[in-house]
N, C-alpha and C. Protein backbone atom coordinates (compact mmCIF):
# COMPACT_ATOMS: atom_id res chain seq x y z
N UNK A 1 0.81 -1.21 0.00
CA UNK A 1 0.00 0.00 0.00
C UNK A 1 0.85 1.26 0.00
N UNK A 2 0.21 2.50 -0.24
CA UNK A 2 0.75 3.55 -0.46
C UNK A 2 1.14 4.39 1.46
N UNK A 3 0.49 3.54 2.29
CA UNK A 3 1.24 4.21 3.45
C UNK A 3 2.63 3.75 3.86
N UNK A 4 2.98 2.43 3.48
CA UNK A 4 4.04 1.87 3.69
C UNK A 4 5.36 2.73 3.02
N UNK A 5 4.98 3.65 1.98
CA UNK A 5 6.10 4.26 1.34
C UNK A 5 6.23 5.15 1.88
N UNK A 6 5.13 5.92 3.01
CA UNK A 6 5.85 6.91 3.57
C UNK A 6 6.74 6.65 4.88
N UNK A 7 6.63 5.56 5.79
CA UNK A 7 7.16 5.20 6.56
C UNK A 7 9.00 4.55 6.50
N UNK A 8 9.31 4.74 5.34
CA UNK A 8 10.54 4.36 4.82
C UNK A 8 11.33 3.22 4.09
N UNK A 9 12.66 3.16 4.47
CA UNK A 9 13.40 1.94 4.62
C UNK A 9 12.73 1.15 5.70
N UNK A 10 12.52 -0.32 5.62
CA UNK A 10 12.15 -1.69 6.87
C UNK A 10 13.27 -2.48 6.54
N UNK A 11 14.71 -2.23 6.02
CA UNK A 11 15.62 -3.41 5.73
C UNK A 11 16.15 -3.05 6.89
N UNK A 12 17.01 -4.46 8.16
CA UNK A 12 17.72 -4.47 8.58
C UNK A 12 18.71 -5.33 8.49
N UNK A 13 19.72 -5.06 8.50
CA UNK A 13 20.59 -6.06 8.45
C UNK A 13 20.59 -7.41 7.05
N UNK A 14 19.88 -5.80 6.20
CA UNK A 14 19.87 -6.96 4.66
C UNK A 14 18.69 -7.62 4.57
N UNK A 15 17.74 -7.62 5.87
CA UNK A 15 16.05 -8.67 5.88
C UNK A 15 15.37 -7.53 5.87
N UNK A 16 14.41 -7.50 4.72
CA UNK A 16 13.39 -6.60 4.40
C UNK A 16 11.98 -6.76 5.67
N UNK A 17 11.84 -6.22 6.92
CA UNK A 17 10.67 -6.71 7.40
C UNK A 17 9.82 -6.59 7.17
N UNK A 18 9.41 -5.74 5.76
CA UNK A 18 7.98 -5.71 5.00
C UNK A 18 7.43 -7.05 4.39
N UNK A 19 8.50 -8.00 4.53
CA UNK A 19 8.28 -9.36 3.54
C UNK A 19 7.38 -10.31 4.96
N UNK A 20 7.84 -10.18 6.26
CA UNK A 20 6.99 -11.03 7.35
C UNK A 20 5.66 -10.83 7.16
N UNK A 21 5.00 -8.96 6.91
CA UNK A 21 3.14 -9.59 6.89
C UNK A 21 2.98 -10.38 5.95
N UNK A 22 3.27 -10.39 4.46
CA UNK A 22 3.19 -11.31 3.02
C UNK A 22 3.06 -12.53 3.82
N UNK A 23 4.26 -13.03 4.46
CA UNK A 23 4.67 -13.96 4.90
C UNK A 23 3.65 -14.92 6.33
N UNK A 24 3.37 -13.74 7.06
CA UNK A 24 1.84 -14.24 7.92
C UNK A 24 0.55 -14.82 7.39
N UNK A 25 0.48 -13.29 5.95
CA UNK A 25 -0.61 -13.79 5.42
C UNK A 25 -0.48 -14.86 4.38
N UNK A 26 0.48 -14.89 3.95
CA UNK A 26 0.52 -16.46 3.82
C UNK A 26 0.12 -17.81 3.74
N UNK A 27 0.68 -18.06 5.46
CA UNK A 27 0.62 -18.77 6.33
C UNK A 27 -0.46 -18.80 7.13
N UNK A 28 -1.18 -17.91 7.38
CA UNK A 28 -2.92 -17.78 7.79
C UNK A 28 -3.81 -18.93 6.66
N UNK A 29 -3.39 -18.09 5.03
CA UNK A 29 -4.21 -18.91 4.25
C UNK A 29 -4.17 -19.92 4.28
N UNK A 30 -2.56 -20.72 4.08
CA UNK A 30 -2.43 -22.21 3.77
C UNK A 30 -3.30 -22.80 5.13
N UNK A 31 -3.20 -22.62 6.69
CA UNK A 31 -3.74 -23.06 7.69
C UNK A 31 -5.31 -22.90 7.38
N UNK A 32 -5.76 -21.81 6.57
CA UNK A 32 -7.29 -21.91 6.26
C UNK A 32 -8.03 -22.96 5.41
N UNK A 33 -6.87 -23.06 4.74
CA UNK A 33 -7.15 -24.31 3.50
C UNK A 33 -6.96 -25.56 3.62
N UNK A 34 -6.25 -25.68 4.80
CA UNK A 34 -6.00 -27.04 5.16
C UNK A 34 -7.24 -26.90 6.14
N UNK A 35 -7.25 -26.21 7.15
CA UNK A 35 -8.35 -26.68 8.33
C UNK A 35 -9.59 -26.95 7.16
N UNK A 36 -10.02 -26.14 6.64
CA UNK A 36 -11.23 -26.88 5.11
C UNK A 36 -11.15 -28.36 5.04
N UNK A 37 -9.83 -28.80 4.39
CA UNK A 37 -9.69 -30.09 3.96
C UNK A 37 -9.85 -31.33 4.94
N UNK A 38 -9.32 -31.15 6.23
CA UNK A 38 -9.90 -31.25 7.16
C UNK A 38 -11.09 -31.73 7.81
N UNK A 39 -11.87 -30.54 7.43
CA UNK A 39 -13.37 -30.76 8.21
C UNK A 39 -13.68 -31.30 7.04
N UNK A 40 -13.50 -31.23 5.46
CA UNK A 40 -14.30 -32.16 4.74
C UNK A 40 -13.81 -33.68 4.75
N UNK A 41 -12.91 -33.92 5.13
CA UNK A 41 -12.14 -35.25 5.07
C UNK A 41 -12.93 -35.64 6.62
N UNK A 42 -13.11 -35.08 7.75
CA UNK A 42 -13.62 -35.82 8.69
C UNK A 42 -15.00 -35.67 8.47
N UNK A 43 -15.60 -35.12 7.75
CA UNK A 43 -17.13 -34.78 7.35
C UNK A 43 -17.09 -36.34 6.29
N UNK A 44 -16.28 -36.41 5.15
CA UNK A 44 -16.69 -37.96 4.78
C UNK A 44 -17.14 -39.06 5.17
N UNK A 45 -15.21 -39.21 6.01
CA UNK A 45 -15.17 -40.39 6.60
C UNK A 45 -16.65 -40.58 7.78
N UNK A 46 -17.56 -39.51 8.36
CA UNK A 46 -18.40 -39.68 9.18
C UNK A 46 -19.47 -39.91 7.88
N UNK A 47 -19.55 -39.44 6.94
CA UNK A 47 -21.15 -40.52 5.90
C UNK A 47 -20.73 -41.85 5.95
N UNK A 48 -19.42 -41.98 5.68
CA UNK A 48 -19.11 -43.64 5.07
C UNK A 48 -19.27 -44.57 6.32
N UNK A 49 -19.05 -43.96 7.62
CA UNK A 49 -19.71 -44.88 8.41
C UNK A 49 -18.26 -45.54 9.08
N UNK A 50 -17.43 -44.96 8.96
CA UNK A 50 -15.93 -45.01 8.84
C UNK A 50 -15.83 -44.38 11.06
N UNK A 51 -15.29 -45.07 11.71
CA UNK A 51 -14.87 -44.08 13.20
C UNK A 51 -14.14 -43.27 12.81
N UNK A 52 -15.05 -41.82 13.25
CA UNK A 52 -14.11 -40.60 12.91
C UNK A 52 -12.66 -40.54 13.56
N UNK A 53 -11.78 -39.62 12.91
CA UNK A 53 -10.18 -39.82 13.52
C UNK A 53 -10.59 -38.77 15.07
N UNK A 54 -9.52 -39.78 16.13
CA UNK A 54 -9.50 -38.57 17.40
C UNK A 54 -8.25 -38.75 17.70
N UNK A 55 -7.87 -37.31 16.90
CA UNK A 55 -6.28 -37.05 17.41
C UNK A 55 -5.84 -37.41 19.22
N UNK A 56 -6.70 -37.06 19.82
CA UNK A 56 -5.88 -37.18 21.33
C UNK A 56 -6.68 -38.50 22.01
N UNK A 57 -7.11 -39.48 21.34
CA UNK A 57 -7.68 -40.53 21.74
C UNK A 57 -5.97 -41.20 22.33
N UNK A 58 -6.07 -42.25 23.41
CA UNK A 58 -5.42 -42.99 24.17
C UNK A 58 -4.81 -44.68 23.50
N UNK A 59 -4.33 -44.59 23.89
CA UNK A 59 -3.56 -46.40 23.29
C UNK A 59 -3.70 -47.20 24.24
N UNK A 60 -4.62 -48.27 24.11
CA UNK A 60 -4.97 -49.10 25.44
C UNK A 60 -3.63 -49.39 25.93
N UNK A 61 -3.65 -49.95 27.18
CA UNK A 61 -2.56 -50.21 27.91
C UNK A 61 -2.04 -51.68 27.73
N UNK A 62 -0.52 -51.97 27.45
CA UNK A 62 -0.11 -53.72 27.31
C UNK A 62 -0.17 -53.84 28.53
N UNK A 63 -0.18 -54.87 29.11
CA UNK A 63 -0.08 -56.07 29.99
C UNK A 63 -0.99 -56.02 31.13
């Protein structure tokens, strides 16, 4: 945007810190697009009749 040019130079030490928001927003999206894939992949497997996945479910105990 055009306010960012009045605020200056953001290079330090050679790392542009204007490149980290790009870089958040990013990384927001890909996490948006996966949590999607996600809820539709556990939204399937629950029509097909399939036990939904539970990440923090327990491992019975040996002996």
């Amino acid at each position: 945007p055009q306010i960012l040019k009045l605020t200056g130079d953001w290079t330090v030490a050679g790392v542009n810190l204007r490149a980290f928001g790009a870089y958040i927003v990013s990384i927001a999206g890909t996490g948006l697009i996966m949590y999607g894939f996600a809820l539709a992949f556990q939204s399937a497997r629950s029509r097909t009749g399939e036990v939904p996945w539970a990440p923090l479910a327990q491992e019975p105990a040996l002996g």
